[in-house]
C-alpha atoms as a PDB file:
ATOM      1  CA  UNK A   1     -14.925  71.653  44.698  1.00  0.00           C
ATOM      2  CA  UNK A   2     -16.019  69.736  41.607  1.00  0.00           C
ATOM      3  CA  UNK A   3     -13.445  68.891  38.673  1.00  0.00           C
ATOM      4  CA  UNK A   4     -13.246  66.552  36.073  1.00  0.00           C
ATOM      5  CA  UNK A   5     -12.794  65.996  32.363  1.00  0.00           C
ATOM      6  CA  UNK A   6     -16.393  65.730  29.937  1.00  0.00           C
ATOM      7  CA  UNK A   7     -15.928  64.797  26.151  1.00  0.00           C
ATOM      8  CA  UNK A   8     -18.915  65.764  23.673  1.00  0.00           C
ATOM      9  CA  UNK A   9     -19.075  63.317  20.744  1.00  0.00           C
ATOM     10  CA  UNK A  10     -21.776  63.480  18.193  1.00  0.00           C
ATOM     11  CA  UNK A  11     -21.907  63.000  14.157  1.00  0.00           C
ATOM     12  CA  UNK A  12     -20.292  65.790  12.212  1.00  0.00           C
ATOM     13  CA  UNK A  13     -22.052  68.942  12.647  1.00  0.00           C
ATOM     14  CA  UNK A  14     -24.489  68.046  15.253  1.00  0.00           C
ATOM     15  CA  UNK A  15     -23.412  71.384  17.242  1.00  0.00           C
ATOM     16  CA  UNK A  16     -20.991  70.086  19.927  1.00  0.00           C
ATOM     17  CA  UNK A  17     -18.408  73.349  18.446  1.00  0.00           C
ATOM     18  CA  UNK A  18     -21.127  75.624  19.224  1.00  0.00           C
ATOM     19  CA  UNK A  19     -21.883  74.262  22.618  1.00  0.00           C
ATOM     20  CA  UNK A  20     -18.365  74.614  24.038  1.00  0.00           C
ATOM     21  CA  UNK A  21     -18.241  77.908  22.502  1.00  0.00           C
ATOM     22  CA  UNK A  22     -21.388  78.919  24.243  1.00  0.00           C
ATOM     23  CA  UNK A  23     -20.281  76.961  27.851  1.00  0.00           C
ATOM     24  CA  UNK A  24     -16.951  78.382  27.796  1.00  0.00           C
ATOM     25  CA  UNK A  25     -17.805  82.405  26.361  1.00  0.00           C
ATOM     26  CA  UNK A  26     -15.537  82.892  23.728  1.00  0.00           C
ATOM     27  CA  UNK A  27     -14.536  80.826  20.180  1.00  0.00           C
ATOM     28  CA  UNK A  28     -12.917  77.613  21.111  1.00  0.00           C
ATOM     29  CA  UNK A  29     -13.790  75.517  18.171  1.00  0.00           C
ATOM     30  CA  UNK A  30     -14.057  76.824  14.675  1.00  0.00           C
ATOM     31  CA  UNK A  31     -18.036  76.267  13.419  1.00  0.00           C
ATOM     32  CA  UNK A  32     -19.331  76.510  10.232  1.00  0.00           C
ATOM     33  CA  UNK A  33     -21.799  74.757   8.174  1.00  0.00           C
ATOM     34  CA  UNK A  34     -19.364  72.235   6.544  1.00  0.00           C
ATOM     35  CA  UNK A  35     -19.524  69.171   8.603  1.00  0.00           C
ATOM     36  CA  UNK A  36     -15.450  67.976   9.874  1.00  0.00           C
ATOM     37  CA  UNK A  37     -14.469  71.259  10.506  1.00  0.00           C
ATOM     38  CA  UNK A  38     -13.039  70.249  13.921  1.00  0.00           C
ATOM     39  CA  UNK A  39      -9.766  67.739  13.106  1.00  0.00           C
ATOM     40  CA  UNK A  40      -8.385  67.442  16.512  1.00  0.00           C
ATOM     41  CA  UNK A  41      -9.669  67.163  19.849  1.00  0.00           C
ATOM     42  CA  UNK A  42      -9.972  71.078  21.345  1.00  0.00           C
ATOM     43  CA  UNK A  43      -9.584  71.183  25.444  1.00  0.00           C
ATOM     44  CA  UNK A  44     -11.653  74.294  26.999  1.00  0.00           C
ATOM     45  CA  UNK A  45     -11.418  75.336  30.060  1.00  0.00           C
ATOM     46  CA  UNK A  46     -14.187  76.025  32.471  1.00  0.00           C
ATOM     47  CA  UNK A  47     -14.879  77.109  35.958  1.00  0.00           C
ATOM     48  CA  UNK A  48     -17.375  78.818  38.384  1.00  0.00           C
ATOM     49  CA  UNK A  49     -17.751  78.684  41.849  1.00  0.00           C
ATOM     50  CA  UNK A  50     -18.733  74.752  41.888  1.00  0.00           C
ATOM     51  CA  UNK A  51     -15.548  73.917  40.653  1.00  0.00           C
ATOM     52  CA  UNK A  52     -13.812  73.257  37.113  1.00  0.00           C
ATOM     53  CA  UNK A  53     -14.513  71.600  33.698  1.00  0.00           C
ATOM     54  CA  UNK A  54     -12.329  70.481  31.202  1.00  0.00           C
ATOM     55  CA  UNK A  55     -13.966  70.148  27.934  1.00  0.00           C
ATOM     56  CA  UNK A  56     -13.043  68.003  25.042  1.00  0.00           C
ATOM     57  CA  UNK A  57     -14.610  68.433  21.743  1.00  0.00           C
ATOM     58  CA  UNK A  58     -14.016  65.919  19.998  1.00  0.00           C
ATOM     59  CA  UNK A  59     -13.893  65.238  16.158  1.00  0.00           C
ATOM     60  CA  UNK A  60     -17.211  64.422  14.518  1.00  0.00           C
ATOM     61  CA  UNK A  61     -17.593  60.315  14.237  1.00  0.00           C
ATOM     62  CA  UNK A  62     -18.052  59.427  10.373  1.00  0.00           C
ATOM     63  CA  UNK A  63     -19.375  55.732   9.227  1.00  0.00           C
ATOM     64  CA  UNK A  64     -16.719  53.341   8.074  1.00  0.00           C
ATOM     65  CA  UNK A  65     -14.756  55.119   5.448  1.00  0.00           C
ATOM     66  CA  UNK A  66     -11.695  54.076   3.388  1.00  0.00           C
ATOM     67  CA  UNK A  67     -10.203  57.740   3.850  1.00  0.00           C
ATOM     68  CA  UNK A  68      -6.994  57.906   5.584  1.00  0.00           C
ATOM     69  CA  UNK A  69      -7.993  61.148   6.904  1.00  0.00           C
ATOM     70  CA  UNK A  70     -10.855  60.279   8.017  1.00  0.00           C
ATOM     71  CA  UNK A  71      -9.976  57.028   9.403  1.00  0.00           C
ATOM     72  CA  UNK A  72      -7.531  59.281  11.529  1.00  0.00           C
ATOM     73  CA  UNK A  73     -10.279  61.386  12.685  1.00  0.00           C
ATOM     74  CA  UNK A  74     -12.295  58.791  13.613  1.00  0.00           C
ATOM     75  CA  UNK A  75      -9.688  57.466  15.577  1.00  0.00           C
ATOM     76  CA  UNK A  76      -8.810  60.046  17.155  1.00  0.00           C
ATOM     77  CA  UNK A  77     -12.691  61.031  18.742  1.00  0.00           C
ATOM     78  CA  UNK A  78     -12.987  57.123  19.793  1.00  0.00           C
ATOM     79  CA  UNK A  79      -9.424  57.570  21.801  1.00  0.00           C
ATOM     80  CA  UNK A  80     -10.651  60.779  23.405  1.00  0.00           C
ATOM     81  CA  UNK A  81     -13.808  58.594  24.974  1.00  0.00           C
ATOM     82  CA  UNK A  82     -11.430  56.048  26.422  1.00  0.00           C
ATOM     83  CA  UNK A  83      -9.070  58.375  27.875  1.00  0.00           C
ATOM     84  CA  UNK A  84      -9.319  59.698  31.298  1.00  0.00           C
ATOM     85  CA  UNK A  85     -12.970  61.161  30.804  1.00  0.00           C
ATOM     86  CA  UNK A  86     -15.296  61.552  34.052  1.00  0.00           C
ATOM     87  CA  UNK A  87     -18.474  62.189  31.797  1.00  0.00           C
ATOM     88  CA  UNK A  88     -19.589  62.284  27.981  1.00  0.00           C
ATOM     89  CA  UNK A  89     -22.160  64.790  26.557  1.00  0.00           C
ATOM     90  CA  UNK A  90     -23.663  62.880  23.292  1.00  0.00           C
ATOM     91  CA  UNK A  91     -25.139  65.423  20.867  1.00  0.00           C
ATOM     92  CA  UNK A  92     -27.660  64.930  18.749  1.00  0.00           C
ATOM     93  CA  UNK A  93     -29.098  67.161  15.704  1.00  0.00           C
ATOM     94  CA  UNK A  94     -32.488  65.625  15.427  1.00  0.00           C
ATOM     95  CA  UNK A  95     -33.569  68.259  12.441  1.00  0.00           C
ATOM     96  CA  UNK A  96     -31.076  65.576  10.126  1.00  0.00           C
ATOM     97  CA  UNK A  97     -31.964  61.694   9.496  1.00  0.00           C
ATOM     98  CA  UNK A  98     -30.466  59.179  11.703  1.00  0.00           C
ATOM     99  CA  UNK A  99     -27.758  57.186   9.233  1.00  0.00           C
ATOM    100  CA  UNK A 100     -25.190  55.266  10.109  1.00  0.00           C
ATOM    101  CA  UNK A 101     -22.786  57.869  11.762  1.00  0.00           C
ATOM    102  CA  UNK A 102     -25.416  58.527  14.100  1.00  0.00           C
ATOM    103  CA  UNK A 103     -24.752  54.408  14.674  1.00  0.00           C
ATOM    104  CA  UNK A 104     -21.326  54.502  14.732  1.00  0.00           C
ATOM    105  CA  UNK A 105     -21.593  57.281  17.517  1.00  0.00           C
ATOM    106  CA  UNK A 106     -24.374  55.342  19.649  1.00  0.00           C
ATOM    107  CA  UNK A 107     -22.211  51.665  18.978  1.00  0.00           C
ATOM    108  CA  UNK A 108     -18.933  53.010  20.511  1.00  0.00           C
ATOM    109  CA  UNK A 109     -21.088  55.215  23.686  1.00  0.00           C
ATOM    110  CA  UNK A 110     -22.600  51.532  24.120  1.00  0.00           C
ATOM    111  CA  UNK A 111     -19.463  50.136  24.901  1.00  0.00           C
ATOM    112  CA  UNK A 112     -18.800  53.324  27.521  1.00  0.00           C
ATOM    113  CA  UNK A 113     -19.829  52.756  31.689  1.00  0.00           C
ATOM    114  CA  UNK A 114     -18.943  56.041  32.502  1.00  0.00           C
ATOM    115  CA  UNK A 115     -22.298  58.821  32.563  1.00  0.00           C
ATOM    116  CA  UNK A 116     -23.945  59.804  29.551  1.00  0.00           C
ATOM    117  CA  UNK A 117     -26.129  62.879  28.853  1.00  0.00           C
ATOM    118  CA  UNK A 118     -27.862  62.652  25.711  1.00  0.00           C
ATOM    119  CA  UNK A 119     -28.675  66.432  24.781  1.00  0.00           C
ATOM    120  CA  UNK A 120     -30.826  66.979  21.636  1.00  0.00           C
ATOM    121  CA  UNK A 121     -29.632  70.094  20.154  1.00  0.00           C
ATOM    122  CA  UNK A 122     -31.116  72.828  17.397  1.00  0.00           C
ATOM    123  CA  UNK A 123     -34.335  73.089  18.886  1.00  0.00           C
ATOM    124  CA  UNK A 124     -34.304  76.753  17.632  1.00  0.00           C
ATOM    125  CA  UNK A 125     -33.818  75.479  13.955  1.00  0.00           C
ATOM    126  CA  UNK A 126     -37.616  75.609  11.948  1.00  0.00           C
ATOM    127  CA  UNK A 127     -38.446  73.427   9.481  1.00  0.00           C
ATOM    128  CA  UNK A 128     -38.728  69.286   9.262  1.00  0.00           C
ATOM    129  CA  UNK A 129     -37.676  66.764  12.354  1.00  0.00           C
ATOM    130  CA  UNK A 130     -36.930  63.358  12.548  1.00  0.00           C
ATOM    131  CA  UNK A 131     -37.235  62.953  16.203  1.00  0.00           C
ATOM    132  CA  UNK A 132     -39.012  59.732  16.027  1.00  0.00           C
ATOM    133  CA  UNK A 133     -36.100  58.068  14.462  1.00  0.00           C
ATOM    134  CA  UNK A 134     -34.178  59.223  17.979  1.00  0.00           C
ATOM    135  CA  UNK A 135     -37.355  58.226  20.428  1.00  0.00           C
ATOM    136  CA  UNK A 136     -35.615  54.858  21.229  1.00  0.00           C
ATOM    137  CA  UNK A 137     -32.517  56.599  22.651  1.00  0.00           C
ATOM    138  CA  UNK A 138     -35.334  58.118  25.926  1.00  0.00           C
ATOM    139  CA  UNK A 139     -35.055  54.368  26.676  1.00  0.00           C
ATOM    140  CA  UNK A 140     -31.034  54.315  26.768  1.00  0.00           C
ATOM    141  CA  UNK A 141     -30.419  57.202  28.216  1.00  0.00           C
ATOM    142  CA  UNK A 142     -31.390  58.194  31.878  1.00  0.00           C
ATOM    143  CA  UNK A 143     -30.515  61.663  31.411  1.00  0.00           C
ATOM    144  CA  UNK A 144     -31.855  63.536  28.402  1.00  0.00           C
ATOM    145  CA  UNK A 145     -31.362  67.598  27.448  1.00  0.00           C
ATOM    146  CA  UNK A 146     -33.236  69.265  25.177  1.00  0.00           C
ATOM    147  CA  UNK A 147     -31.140  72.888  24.031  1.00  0.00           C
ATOM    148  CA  UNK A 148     -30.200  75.160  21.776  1.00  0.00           C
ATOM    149  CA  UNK A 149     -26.889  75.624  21.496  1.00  0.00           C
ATOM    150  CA  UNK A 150     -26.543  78.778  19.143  1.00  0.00           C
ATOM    151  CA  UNK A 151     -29.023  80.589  21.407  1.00  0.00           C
ATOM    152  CA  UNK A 152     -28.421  79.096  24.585  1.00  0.00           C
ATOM    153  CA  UNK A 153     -31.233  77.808  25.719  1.00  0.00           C
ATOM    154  CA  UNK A 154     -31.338  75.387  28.797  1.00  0.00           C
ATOM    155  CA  UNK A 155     -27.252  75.216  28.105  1.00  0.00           C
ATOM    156  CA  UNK A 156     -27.081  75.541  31.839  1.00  0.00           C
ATOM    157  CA  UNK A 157     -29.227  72.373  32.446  1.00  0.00           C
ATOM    158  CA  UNK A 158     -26.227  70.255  30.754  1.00  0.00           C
ATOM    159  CA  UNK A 159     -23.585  72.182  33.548  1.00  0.00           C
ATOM    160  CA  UNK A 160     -25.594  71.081  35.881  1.00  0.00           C
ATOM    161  CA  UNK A 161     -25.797  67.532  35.085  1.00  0.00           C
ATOM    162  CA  UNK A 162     -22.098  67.100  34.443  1.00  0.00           C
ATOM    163  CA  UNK A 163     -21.554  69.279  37.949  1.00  0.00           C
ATOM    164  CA  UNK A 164     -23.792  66.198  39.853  1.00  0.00           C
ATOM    165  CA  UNK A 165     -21.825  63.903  38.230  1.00  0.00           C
ATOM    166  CA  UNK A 166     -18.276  65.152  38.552  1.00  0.00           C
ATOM    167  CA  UNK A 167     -15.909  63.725  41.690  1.00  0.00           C
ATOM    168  CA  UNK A 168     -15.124  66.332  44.707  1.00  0.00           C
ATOM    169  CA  UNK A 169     -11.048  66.863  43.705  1.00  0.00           C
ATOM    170  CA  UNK A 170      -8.957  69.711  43.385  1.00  0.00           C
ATOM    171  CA  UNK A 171      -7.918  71.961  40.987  1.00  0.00           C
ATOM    172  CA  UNK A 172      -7.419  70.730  37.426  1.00  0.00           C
ATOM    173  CA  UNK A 173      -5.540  73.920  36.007  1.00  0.00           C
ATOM    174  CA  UNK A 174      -5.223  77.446  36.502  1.00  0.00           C
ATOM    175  CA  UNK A 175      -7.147  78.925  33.369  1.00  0.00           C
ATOM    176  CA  UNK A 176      -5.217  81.943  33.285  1.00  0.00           C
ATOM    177  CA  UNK A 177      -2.098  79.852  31.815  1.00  0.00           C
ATOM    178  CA  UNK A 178      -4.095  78.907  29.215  1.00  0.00           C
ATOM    179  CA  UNK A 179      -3.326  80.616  25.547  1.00  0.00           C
ATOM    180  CA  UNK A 180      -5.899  82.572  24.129  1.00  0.00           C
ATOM    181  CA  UNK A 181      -7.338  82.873  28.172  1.00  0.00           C
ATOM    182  CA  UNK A 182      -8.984  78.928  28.184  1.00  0.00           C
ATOM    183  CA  UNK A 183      -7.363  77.380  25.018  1.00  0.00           C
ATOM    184  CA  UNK A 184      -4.917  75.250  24.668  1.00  0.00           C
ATOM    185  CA  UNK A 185      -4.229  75.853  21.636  1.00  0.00           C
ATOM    186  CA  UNK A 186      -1.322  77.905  20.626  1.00  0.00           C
ATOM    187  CA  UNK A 187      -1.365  81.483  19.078  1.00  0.00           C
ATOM    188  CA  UNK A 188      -0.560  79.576  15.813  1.00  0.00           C
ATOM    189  CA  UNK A 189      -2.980  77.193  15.649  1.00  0.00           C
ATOM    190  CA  UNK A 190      -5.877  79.050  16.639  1.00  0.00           C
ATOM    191  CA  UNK A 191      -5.305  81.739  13.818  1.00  0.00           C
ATOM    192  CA  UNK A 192      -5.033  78.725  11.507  1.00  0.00           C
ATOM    193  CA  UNK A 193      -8.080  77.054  12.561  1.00  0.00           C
ATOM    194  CA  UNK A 194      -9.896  80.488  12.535  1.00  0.00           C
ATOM    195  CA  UNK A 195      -8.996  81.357   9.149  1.00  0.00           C
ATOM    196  CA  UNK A 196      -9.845  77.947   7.847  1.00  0.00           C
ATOM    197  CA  UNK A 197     -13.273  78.710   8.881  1.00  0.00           C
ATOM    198  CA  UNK A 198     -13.728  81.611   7.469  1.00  0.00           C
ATOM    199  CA  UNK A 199     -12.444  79.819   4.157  1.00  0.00           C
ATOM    200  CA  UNK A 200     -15.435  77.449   5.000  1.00  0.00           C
ATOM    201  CA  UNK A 201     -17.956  79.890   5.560  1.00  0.00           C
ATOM    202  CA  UNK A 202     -16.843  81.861   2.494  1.00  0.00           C
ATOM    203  CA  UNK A 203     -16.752  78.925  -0.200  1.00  0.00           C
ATOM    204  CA  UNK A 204     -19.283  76.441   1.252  1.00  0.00           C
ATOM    205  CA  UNK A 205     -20.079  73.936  -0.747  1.00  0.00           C
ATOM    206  CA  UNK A 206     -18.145  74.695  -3.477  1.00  0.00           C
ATOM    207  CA  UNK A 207     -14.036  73.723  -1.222  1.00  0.00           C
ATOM    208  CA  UNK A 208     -14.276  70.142  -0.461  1.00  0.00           C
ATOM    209  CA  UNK A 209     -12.585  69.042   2.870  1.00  0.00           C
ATOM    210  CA  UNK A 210      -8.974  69.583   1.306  1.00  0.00           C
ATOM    211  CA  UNK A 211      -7.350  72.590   2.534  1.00  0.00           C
ATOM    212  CA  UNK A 212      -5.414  73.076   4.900  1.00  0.00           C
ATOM    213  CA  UNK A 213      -4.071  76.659   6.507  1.00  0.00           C
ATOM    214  CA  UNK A 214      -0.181  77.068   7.925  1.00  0.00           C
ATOM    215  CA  UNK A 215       0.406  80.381   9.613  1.00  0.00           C
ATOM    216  CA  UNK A 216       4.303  80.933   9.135  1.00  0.00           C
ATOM    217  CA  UNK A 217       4.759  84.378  11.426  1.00  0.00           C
ATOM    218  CA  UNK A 218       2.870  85.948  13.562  1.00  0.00           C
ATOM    219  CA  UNK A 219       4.916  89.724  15.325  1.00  0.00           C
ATOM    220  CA  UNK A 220       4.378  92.487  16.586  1.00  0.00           C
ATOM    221  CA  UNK A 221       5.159  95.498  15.172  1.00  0.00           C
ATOM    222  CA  UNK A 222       7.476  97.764  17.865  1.00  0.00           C
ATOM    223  CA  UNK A 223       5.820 101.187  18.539  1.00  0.00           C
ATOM    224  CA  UNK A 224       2.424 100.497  16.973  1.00  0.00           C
ATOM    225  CA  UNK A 225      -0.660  98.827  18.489  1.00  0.00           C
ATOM    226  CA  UNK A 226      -0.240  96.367  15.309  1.00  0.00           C
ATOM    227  CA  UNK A 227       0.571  92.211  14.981  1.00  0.00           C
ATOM    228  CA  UNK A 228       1.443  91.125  11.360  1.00  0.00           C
ATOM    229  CA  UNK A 229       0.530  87.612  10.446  1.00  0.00           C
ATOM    230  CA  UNK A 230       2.023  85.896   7.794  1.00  0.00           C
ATOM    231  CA  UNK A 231      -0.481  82.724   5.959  1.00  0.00           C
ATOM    232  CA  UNK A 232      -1.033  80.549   3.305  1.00  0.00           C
ATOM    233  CA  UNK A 233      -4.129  78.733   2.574  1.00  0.00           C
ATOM    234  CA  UNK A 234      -2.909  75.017   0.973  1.00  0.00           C
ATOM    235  CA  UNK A 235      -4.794  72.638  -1.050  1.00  0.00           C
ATOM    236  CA  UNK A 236      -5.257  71.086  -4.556  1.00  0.00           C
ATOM    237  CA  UNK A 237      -4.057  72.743  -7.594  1.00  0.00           C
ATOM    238  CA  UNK A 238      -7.099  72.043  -9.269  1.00  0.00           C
ATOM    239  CA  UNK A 239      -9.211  74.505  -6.359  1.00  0.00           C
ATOM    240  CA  UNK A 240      -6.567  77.563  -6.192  1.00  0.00           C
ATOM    241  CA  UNK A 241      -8.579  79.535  -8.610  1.00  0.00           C
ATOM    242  CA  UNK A 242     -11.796  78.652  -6.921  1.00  0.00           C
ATOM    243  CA  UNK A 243     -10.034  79.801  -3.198  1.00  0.00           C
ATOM    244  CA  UNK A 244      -8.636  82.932  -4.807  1.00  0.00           C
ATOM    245  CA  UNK A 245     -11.445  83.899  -7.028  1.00  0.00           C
ATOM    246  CA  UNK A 246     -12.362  86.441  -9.542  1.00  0.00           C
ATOM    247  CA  UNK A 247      -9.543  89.397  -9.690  1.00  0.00           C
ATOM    248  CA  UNK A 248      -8.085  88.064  -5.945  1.00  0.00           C
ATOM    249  CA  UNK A 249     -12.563  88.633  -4.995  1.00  0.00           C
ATOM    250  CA  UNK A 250     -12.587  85.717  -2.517  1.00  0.00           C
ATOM    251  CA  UNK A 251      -9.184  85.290  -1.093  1.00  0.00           C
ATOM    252  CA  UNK A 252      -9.864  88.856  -0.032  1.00  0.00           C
ATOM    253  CA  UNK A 253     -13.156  88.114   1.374  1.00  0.00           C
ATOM    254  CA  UNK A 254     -11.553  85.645   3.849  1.00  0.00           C
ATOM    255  CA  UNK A 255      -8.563  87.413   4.441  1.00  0.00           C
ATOM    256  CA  UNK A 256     -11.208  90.180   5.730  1.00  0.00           C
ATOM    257  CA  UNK A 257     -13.373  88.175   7.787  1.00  0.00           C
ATOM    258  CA  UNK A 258     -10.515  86.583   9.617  1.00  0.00           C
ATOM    259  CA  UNK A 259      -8.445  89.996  10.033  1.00  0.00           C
ATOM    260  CA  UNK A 260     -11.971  91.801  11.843  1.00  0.00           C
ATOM    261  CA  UNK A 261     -12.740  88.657  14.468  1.00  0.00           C
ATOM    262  CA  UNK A 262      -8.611  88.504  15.599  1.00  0.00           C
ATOM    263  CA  UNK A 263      -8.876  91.930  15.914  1.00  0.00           C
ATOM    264  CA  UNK A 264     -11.866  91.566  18.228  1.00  0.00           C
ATOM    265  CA  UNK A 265     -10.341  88.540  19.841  1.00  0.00           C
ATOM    266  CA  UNK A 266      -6.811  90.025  20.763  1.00  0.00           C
ATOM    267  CA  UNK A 267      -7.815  94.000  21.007  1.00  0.00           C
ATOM    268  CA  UNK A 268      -4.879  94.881  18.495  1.00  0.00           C
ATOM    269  CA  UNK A 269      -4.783  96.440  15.042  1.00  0.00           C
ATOM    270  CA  UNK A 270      -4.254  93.471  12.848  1.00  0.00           C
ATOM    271  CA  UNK A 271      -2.121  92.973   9.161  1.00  0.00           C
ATOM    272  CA  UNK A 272      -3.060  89.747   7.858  1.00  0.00           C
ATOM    273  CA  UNK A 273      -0.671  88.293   4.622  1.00  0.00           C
ATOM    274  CA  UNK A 274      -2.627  85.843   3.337  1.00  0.00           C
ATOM    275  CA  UNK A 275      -1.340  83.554   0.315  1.00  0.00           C
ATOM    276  CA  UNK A 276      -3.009  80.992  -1.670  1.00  0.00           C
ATOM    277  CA  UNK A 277      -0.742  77.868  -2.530  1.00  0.00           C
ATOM    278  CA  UNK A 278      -0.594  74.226  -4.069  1.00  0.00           C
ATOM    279  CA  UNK A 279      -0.517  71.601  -1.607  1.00  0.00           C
ATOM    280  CA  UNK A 280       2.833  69.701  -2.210  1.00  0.00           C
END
C-alpha cells in the first residue's frame, strides 16, 4: 500500500481548509471568509484502498510582518514544509492578485526538492481573474491541477497525483483512534475552533483577527441524550459590545450556529454556555 505525509501551503484563504475538508468528508479545518482562520497546523486522516494520507494544512503564509502572531504563524507553516513531508500541494486562488504572500509562498516551495503539485483552485468562483499574473508558475511546476474545491471538481485528480508520488510503506495510523473519527484534534479544541468560525462568519469584517475562544467544560448529562458545553469567546475590551451585540442579538446568533453543526457532527442534543469576555 501507499502512505505518506502531504502538506498544502498557500496564501491565506486560497482554499487549502476547504480542500481537506472536501478530501477527507467531514469539517477538519474551520473556513470562513476571513483570511488566518487556520492558526495551527490541522493533521487529517485519509485512506482508501490504495493506501493512506496524512494531511497537513498548514497556516496561511503572510509577507514579512512585524506581528508576533503572525510571525508565529508564519513560522509555524514554513516548519511544517521541512518536516517529514513526502509531498506538498501548493494552492493557488487565481480570482485574487498575486502580492507578495503569494512570493513568500513560491520563495520558501523554491527552496523544497521534494514533489510539488501546483493546483489552481476557485474555478467555480465568477467574476474577474488574474491568471496571467500565475502563467509563469506552468513553467515551474511539472504538475498542475485545475479544481474547485467547494464543489469538488477534479478534487480526485490531486489524490491521484499525491497517490503516484507516495512510497509503498505500511500503515501510518489506524483512523479509527483518531478524535472526532480523522482529527487529531481533541474534543476541546475542535469545539473551539468551530465556534470561532462561526464568530467569523457572523461578524466578518467588522472582528479583526483578535479573539480567541477557550471551551472550559464539555459533559454529558446522565440519562439524557444531551452534552453541555461551557465557552467564552475572549478578545479586546474595546470589541465585547460589537461580539455581543444589540440586546445579547449576535452572541446569540453564534452561539446558534455553533450549537446546530455539533449537534450534526456528534448526533447528540447539544446545551451550549457561551460567554463573552475581556482578554486579560
Amino acid at each position: 500500500m501507499k502512505s505518506g505525509t502531504v502538506a498544502l501551503i498557500g496564501r491565506p484563504n486560497a482554499g487549502k481548509s476547504t480542500l481537506v475538508n472536501r478530501i477527507v468528508g467531514q469539517k477538519v479545518a474551520i473556513t470562513s471568509p476571513k483570511p488566518q482562520t487556520t492558526q495551527f497546523s490541522i493533521q487529517a486522516a485519509f485512506e482508501e484502498k490504495r493506501g493512506q494520507i496524512l494531511f497537513l494544512d498548514t497556516p496561511g503564509i503572510f509577507a514579512k510582518t512585524k506581528d508576533p502572531k503572525l510571525k508565529e504563524i508564519n513560522l509555524t507553516a514554513e516548519q511544517a514544509l521541512t518536516a517529514d513531508v513526502d509531498a506538498i500541494v501548493y494552492v493557488i486562488d487565481p480570482t485574487r492578485e498575486r502580492g507578495l504572500e503569494e512570493n513568500r509562498v513560491l520563495g520558501t516551495l523554491r527552496k523544497i526538492s521534494i514533489p510539488k503539485l501546483l493546483v489552481f483552485n476557485k474555478l467555480d468562483k465568477r467574476g474577474k481573474s488574474f491568471m496571467e499574473q500565475y502563467k509563469f508558475l506552468e513553467d515551474e511546476f511539472e504538475d498542475i491541477v485545475y479544481v474547485s474545491a467547494l464543489k469538488g471538481d477534479n478534487v480526485n485528480q490531486i489524490l491521484d497525483w499525491i497517490f503516484a508520488k507516495l512510497p509503498e510503506g505500511d500503515p501510518m495510523f489506524d483512523v479509527n483512534e483518531f478524535p472526532s473519527k480523522s482529527l487529531n484534534m481533541s474534543s476541546r479544541l475542535f469545539v473551539e475552533e468551530l465556534i470561532r468560525e462561526k464568530a467569523f462568519l457572523r461578524l466578518r469584517r467588522e472582528l479583526p483577527y483578535v479573539i480567541r475562544v477557550v471551551v472550559d467544560e464539555i459533559s454529558n448529562r446522565k440519562g439524557k441524550n444531551l452534552t453541555y458545553i461551557k465557552a467564552r469567546i475572549l478578545g479586546p475590551a474595546r470589541y465585547k459590545k460589537m461580539i455581543i451585540g444589540s440586546n445579547g442579538s449576535k452572541i446569540k446568533e453564534i452561539g446558534a450556529m455553533s450549537r446546530r453543526e455539533l449537534e450534526i457532527a456528534t448526533e447528540r442534543k447539544i446545551y451550549l454556555d457561551l460567554t463573552v469576555e475581556e482578554e486579560r
